[in-house]
PDB file of N, CA and C in Angstrom:
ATOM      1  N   UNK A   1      -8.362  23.185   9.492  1.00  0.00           N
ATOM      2  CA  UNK A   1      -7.061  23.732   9.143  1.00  0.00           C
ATOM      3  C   UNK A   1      -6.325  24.087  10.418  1.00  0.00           C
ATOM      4  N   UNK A   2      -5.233  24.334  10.082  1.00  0.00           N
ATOM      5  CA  UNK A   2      -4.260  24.313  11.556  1.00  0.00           C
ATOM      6  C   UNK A   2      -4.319  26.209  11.470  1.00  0.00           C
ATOM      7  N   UNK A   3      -3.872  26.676  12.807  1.00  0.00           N
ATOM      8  CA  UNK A   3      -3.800  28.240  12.746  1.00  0.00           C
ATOM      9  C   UNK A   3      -2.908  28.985  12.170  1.00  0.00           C
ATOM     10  N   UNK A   4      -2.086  28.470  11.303  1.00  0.00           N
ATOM     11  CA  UNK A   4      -1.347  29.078  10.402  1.00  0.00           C
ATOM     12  C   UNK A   4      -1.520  30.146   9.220  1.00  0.00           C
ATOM     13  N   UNK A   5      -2.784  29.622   8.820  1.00  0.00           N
ATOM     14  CA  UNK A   5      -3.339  30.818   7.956  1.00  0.00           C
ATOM     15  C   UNK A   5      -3.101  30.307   6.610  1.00  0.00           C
ATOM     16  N   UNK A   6      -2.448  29.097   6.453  1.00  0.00           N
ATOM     17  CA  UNK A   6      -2.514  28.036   5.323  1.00  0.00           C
ATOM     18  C   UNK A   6      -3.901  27.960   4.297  1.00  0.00           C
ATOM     19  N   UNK A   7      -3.878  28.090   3.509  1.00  0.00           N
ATOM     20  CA  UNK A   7      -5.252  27.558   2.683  1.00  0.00           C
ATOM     21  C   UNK A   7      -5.057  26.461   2.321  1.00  0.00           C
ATOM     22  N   UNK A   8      -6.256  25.608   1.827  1.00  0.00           N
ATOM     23  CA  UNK A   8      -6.763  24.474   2.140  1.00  0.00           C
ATOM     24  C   UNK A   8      -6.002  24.138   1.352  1.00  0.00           C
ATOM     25  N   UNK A   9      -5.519  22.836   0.706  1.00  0.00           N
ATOM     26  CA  UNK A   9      -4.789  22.472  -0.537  1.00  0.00           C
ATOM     27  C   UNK A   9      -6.027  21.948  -1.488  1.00  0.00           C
ATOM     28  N   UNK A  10      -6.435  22.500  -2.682  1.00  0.00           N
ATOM     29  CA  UNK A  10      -6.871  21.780  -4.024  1.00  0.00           C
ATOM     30  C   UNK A  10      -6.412  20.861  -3.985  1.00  0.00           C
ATOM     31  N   UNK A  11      -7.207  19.395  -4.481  1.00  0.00           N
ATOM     32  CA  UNK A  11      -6.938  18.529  -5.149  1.00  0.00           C
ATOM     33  C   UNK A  11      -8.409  17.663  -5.811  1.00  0.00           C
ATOM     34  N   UNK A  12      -7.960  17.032  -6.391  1.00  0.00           N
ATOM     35  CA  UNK A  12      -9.263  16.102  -7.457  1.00  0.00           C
ATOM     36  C   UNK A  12      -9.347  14.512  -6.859  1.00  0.00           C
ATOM     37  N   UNK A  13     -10.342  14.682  -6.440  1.00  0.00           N
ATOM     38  CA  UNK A  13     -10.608  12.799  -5.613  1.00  0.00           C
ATOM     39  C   UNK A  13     -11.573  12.140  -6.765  1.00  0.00           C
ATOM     40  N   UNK A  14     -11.296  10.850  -7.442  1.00  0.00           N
ATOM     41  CA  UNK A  14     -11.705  10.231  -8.065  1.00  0.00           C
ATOM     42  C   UNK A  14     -12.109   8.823  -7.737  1.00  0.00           C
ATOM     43  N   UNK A  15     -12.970   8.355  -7.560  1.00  0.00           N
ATOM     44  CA  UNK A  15     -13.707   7.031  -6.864  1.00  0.00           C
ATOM     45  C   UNK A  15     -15.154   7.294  -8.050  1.00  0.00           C
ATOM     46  N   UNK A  16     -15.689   5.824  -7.638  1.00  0.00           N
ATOM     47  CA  UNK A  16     -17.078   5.115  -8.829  1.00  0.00           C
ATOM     48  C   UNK A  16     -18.104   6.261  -7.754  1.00  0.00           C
ATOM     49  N   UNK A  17     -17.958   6.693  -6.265  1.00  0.00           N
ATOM     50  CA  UNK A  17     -19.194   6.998  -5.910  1.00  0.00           C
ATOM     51  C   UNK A  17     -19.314   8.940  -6.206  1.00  0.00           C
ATOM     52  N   UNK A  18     -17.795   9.152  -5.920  1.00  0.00           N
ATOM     53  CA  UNK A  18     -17.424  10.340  -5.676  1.00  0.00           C
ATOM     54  C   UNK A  18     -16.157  11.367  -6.685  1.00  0.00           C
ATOM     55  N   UNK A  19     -16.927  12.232  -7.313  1.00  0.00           N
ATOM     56  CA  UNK A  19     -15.618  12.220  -8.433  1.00  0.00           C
ATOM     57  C   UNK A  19     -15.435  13.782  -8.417  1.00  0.00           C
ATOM     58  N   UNK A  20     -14.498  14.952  -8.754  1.00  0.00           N
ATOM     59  CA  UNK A  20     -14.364  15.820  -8.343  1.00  0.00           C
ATOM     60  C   UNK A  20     -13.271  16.704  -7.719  1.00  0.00           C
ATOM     61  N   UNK A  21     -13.614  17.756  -8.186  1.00  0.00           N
ATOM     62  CA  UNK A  21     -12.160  19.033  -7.145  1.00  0.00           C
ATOM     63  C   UNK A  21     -13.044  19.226  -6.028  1.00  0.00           C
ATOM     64  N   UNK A  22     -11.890  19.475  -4.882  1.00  0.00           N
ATOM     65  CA  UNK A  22     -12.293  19.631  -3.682  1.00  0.00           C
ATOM     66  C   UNK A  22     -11.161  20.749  -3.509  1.00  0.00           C
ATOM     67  N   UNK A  23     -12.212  22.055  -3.239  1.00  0.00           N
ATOM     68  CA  UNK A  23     -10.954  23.165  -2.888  1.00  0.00           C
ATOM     69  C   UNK A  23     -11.527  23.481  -1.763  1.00  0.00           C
ATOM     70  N   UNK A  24     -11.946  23.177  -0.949  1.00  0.00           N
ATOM     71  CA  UNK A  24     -11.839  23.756   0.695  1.00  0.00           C
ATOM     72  C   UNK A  24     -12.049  22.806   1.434  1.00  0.00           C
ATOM     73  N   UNK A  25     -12.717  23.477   2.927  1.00  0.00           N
ATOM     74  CA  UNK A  25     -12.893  22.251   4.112  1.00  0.00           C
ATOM     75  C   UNK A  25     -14.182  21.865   4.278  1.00  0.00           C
ATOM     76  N   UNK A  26     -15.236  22.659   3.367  1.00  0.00           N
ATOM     77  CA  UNK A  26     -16.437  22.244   3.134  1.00  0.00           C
ATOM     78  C   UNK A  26     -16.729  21.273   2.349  1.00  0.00           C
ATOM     79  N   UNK A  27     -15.840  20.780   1.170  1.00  0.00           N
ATOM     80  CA  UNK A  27     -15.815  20.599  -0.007  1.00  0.00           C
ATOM     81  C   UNK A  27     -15.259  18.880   0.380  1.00  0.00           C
ATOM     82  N   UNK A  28     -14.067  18.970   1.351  1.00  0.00           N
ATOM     83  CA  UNK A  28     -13.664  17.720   1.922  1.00  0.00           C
ATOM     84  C   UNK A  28     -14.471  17.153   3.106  1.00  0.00           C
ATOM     85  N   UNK A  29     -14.918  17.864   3.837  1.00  0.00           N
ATOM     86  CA  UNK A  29     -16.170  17.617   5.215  1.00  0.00           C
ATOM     87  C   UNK A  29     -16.674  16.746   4.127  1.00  0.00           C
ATOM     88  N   UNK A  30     -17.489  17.123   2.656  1.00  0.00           N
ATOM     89  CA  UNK A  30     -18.882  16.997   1.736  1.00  0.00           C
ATOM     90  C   UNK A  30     -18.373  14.874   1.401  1.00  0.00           C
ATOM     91  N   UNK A  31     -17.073  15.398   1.028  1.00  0.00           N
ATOM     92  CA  UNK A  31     -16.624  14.172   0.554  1.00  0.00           C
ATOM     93  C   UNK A  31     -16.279  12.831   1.454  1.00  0.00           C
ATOM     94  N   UNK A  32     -16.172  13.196   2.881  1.00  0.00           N
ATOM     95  CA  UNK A  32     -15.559  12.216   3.912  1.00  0.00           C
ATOM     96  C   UNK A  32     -17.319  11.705   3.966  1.00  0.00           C
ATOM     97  N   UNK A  33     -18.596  12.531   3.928  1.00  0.00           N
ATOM     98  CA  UNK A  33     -19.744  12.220   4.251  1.00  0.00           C
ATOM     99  C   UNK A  33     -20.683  11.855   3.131  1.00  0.00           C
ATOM    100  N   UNK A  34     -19.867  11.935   1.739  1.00  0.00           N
ATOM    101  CA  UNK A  34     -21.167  11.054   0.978  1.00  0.00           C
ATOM    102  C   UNK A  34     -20.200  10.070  -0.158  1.00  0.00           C
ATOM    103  N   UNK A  35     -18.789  10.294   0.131  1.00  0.00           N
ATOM    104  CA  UNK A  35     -17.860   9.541  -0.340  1.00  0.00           C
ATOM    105  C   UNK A  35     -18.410   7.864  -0.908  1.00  0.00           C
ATOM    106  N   UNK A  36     -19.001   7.387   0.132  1.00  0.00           N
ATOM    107  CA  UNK A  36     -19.519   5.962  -0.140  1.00  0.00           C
ATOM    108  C   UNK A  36     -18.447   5.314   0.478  1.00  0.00           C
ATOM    109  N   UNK A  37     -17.136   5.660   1.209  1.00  0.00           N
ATOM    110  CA  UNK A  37     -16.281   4.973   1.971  1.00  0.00           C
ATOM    111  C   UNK A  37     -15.767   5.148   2.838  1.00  0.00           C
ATOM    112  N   UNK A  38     -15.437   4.766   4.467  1.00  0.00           N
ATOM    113  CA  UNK A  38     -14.993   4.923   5.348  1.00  0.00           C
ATOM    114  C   UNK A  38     -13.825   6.018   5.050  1.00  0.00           C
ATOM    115  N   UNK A  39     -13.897   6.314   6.134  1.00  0.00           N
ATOM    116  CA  UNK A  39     -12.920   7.378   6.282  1.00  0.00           C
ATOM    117  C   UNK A  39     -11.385   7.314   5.947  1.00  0.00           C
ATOM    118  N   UNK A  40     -11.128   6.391   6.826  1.00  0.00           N
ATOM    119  CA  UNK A  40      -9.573   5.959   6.537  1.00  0.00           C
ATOM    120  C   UNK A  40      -9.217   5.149   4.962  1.00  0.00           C
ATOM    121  N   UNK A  41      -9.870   4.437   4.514  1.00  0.00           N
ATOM    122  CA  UNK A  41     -10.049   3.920   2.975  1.00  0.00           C
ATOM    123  C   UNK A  41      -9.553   5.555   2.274  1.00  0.00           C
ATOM    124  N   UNK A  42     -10.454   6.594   2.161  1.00  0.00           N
ATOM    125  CA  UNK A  42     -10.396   7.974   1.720  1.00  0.00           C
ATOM    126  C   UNK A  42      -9.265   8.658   1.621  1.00  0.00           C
ATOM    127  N   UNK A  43      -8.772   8.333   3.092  1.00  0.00           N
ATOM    128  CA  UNK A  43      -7.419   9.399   3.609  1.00  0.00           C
ATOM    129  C   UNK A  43      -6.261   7.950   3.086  1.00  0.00           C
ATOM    130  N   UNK A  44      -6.137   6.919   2.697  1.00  0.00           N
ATOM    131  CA  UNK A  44      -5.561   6.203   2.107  1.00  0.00           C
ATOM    132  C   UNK A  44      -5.674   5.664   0.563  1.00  0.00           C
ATOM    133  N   UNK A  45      -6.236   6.767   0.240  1.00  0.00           N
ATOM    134  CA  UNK A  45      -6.300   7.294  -1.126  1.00  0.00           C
ATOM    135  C   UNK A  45      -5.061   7.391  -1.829  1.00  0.00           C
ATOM    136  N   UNK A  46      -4.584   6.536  -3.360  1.00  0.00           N
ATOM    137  CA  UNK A  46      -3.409   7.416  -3.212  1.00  0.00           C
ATOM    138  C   UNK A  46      -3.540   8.066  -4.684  1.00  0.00           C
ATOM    139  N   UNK A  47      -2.307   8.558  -4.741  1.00  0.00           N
ATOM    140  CA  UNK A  47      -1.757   9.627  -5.901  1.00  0.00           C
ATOM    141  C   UNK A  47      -2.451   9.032  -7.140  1.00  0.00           C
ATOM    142  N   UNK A  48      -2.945   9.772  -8.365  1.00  0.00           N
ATOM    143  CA  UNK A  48      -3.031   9.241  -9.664  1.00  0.00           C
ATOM    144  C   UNK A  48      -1.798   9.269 -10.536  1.00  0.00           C
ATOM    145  N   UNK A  49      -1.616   9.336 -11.592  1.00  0.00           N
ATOM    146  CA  UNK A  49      -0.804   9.569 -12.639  1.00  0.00           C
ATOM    147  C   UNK A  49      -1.092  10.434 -13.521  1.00  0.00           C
ATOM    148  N   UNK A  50      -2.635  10.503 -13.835  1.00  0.00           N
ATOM    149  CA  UNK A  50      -3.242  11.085 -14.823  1.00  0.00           C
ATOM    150  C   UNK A  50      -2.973  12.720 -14.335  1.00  0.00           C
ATOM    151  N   UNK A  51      -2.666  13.279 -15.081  1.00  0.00           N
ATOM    152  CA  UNK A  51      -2.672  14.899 -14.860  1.00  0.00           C
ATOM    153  C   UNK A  51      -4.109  15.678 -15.052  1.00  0.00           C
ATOM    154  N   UNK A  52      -4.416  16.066 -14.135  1.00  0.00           N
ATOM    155  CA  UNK A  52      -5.822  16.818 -14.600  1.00  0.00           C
ATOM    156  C   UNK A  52      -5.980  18.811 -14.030  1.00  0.00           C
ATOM    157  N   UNK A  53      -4.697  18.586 -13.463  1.00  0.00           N
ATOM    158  CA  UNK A  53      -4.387  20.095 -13.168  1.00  0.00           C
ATOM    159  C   UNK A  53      -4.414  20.471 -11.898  1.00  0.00           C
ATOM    160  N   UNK A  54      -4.689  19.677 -11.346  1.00  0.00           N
ATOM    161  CA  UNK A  54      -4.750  19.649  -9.915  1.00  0.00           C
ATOM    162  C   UNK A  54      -4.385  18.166  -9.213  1.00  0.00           C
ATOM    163  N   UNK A  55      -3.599  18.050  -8.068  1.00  0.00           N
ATOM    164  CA  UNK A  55      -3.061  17.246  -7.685  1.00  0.00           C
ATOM    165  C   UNK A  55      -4.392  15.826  -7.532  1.00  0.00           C
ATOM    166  N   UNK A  56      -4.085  14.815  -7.977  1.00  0.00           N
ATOM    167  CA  UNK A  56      -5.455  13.713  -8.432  1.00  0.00           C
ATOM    168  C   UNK A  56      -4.889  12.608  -7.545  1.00  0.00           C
ATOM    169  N   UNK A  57      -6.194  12.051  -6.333  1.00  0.00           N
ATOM    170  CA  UNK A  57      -5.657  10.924  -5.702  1.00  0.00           C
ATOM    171  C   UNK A  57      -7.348  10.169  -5.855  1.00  0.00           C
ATOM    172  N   UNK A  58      -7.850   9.212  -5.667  1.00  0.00           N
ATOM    173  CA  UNK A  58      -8.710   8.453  -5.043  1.00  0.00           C
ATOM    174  C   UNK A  58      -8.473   6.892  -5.515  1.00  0.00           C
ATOM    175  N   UNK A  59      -9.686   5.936  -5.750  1.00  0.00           N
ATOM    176  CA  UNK A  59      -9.815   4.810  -5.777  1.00  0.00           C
ATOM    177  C   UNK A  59      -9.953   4.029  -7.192  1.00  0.00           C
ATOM    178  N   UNK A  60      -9.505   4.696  -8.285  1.00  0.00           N
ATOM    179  CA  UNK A  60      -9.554   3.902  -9.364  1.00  0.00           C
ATOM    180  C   UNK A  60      -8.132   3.632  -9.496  1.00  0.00           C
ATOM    181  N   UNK A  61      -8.119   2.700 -11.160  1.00  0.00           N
ATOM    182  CA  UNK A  61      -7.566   1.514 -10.744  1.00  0.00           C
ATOM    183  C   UNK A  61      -5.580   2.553 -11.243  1.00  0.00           C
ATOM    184  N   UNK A  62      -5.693   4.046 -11.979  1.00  0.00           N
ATOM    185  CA  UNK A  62      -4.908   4.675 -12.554  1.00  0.00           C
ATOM    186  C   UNK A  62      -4.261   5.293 -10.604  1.00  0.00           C
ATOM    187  N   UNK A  63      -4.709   5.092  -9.871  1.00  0.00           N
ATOM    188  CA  UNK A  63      -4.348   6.005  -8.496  1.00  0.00           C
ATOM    189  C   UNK A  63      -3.377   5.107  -7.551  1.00  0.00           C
ATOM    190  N   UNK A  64      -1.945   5.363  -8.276  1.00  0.00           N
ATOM    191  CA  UNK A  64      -1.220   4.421  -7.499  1.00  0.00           C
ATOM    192  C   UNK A  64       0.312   4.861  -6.856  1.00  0.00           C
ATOM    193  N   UNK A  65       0.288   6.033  -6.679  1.00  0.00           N
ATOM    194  CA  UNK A  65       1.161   6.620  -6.573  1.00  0.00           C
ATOM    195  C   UNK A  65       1.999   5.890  -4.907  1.00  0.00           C
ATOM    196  N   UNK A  66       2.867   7.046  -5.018  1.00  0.00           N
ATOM    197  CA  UNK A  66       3.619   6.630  -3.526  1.00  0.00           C
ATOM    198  C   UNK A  66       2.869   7.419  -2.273  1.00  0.00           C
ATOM    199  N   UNK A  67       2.270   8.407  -2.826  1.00  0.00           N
ATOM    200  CA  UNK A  67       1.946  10.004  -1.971  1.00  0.00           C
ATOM    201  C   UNK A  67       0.177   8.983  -1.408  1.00  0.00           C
ATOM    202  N   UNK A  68      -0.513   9.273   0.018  1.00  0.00           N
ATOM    203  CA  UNK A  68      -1.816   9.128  -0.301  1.00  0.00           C
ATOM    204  C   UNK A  68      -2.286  10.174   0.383  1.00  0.00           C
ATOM    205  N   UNK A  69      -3.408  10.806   0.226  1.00  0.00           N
ATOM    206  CA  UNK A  69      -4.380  11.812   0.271  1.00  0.00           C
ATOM    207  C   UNK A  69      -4.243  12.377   1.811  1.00  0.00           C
ATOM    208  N   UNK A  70      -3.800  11.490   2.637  1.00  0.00           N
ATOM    209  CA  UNK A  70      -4.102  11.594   4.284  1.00  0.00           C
ATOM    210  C   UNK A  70      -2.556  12.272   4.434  1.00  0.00           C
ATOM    211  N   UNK A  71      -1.477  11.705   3.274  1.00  0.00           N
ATOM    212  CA  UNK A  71       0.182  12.380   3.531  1.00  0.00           C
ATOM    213  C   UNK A  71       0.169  13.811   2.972  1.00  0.00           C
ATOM    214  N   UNK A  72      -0.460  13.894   2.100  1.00  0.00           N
ATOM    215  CA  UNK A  72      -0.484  15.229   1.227  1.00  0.00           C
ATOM    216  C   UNK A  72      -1.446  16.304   2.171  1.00  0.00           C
ATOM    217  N   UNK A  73      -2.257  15.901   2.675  1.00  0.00           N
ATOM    218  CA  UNK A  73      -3.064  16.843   3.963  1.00  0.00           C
ATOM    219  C   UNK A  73      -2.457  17.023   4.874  1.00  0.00           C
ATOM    220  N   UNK A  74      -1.788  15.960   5.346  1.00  0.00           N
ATOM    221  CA  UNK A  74      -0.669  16.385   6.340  1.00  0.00           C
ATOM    222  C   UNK A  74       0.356  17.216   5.802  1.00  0.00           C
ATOM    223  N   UNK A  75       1.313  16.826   5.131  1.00  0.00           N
ATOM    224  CA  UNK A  75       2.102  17.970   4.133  1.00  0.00           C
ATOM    225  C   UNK A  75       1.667  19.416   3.909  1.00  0.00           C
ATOM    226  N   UNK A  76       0.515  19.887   3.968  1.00  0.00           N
ATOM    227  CA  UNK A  76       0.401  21.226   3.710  1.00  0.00           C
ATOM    228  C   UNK A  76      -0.749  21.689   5.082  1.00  0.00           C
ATOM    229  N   UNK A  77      -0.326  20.813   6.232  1.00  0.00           N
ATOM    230  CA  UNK A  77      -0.942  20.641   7.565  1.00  0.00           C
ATOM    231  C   UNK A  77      -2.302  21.018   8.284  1.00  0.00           C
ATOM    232  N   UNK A  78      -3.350  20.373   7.139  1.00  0.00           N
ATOM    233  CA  UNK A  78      -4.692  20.011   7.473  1.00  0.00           C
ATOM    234  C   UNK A  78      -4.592  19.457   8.472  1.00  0.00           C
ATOM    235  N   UNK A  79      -5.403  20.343   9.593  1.00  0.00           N
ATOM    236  CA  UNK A  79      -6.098  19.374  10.646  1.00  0.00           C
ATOM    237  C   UNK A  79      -7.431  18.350  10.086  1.00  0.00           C
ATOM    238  N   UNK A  80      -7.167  17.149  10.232  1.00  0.00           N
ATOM    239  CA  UNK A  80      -8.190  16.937   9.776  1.00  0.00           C
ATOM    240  C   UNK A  80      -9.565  16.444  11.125  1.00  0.00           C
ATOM    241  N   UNK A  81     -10.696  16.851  10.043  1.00  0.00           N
ATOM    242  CA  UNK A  81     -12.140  16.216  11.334  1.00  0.00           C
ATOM    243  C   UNK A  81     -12.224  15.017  11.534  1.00  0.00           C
ATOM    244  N   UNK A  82     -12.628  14.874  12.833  1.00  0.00           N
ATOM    245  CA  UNK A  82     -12.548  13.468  13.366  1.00  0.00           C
ATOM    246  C   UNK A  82     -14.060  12.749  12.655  1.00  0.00           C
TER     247      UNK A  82
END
Protein backbone atom coordinates (compact mmCIF):
# COMPACT_ATOMS: atom_id res chain seq x y z
CA UNK A 1 0.00 0.00 0.00
CA UNK A 2 1.19 3.49 -0.64
CA UNK A 3 1.65 5.80 2.76
CA UNK A 4 -1.49 7.33 2.62
CA UNK A 5 -3.27 5.38 5.08
CA UNK A 6 -5.67 4.07 2.27
CA UNK A 7 -7.10 0.58 2.98
CA UNK A 8 -6.70 -2.06 0.76
CA UNK A 9 -9.63 -2.13 -1.78
CA UNK A 10 -12.05 -5.45 -1.50
CA UNK A 11 -12.68 -7.14 -4.43
CA UNK A 12 -13.71 -10.88 -5.68
CA UNK A 13 -11.12 -12.58 -8.24
CA UNK A 14 -12.70 -15.39 -10.09
CA UNK A 15 -10.49 -17.85 -12.28
CA UNK A 16 -10.90 -22.16 -12.66
CA UNK A 17 -7.68 -22.17 -10.17
CA UNK A 18 -8.49 -19.32 -7.81
CA UNK A 19 -11.91 -18.10 -6.71
CA UNK A 20 -12.71 -15.65 -3.90
CA UNK A 21 -12.76 -12.13 -1.85
CA UNK A 22 -9.57 -10.73 -1.35
CA UNK A 23 -9.74 -7.98 1.35
CA UNK A 24 -6.17 -7.18 2.14
CA UNK A 25 -2.45 -7.37 1.08
CA UNK A 26 -2.11 -10.75 2.49
CA UNK A 27 -5.05 -12.00 0.83
CA UNK A 28 -3.66 -10.54 -2.72
CA UNK A 29 0.29 -11.49 -1.92
CA UNK A 30 -1.91 -15.31 -1.32
CA UNK A 31 -3.46 -14.90 -4.78
CA UNK A 32 -0.47 -13.48 -7.09
CA UNK A 33 1.31 -16.91 -5.44
CA UNK A 34 -1.09 -19.77 -5.86
CA UNK A 35 -3.29 -18.02 -8.52
CA UNK A 36 -2.08 -20.70 -11.16
CA UNK A 37 -1.14 -17.53 -13.40
CA UNK A 38 1.55 -15.21 -14.05
CA UNK A 39 1.39 -12.18 -12.64
CA UNK A 40 0.63 -9.77 -15.27
CA UNK A 41 -2.26 -12.26 -16.85
CA UNK A 42 -3.80 -11.50 -12.96
CA UNK A 43 -3.26 -7.74 -12.87
CA UNK A 44 -4.92 -7.91 -16.50
CA UNK A 45 -7.79 -9.33 -15.12
CA UNK A 46 -10.76 -7.60 -16.08
CA UNK A 47 -14.11 -6.36 -14.63
CA UNK A 48 -17.11 -8.98 -14.38
CA UNK A 49 -20.69 -8.07 -14.87
CA UNK A 50 -22.05 -10.38 -12.45
CA UNK A 51 -22.75 -8.48 -9.17
CA UNK A 52 -21.64 -10.33 -6.18
CA UNK A 53 -21.21 -7.35 -3.77
CA UNK A 54 -18.01 -6.63 -4.13
CA UNK A 55 -16.24 -5.27 -7.07
CA UNK A 56 -15.66 -8.90 -9.35
CA UNK A 57 -12.71 -9.11 -11.91
CA UNK A 58 -10.73 -12.39 -12.99
CA UNK A 59 -10.58 -14.97 -15.88
CA UNK A 60 -13.89 -16.42 -16.72
CA UNK A 61 -15.58 -16.14 -19.66
CA UNK A 62 -18.57 -13.36 -17.75
CA UNK A 63 -15.16 -10.88 -16.86
CA UNK A 64 -15.14 -8.45 -19.58
CA UNK A 65 -15.39 -5.26 -18.52
CA UNK A 66 -13.42 -2.04 -19.57
CA UNK A 67 -11.80 -1.62 -15.85
CA UNK A 68 -8.82 -4.52 -15.22
CA UNK A 69 -7.72 -5.48 -11.76
CA UNK A 70 -4.07 -3.84 -12.18
CA UNK A 71 -6.36 -0.19 -13.13
CA UNK A 72 -8.62 -0.54 -10.18
CA UNK A 73 -5.37 -1.11 -7.76
CA UNK A 74 -3.95 1.63 -9.19
CA UNK A 75 -7.16 3.77 -8.76
CA UNK A 76 -7.36 3.39 -5.09
CA UNK A 77 -3.23 3.45 -5.21
CA UNK A 78 -1.93 0.00 -4.31
CA UNK A 79 1.59 -0.26 -4.43
CA UNK A 80 1.81 -3.28 -5.82
CA UNK A 81 4.73 -6.33 -4.97
CA UNK A 82 7.10 -6.95 -7.39
Amino acid sequence: MSNDNREFPHFWWDSNQWFGPVRGMADFENLLRTGGQPRDVILGGRECVRDVGLPKFGLRVECVGDRTLGEFLAEHGVDLPE
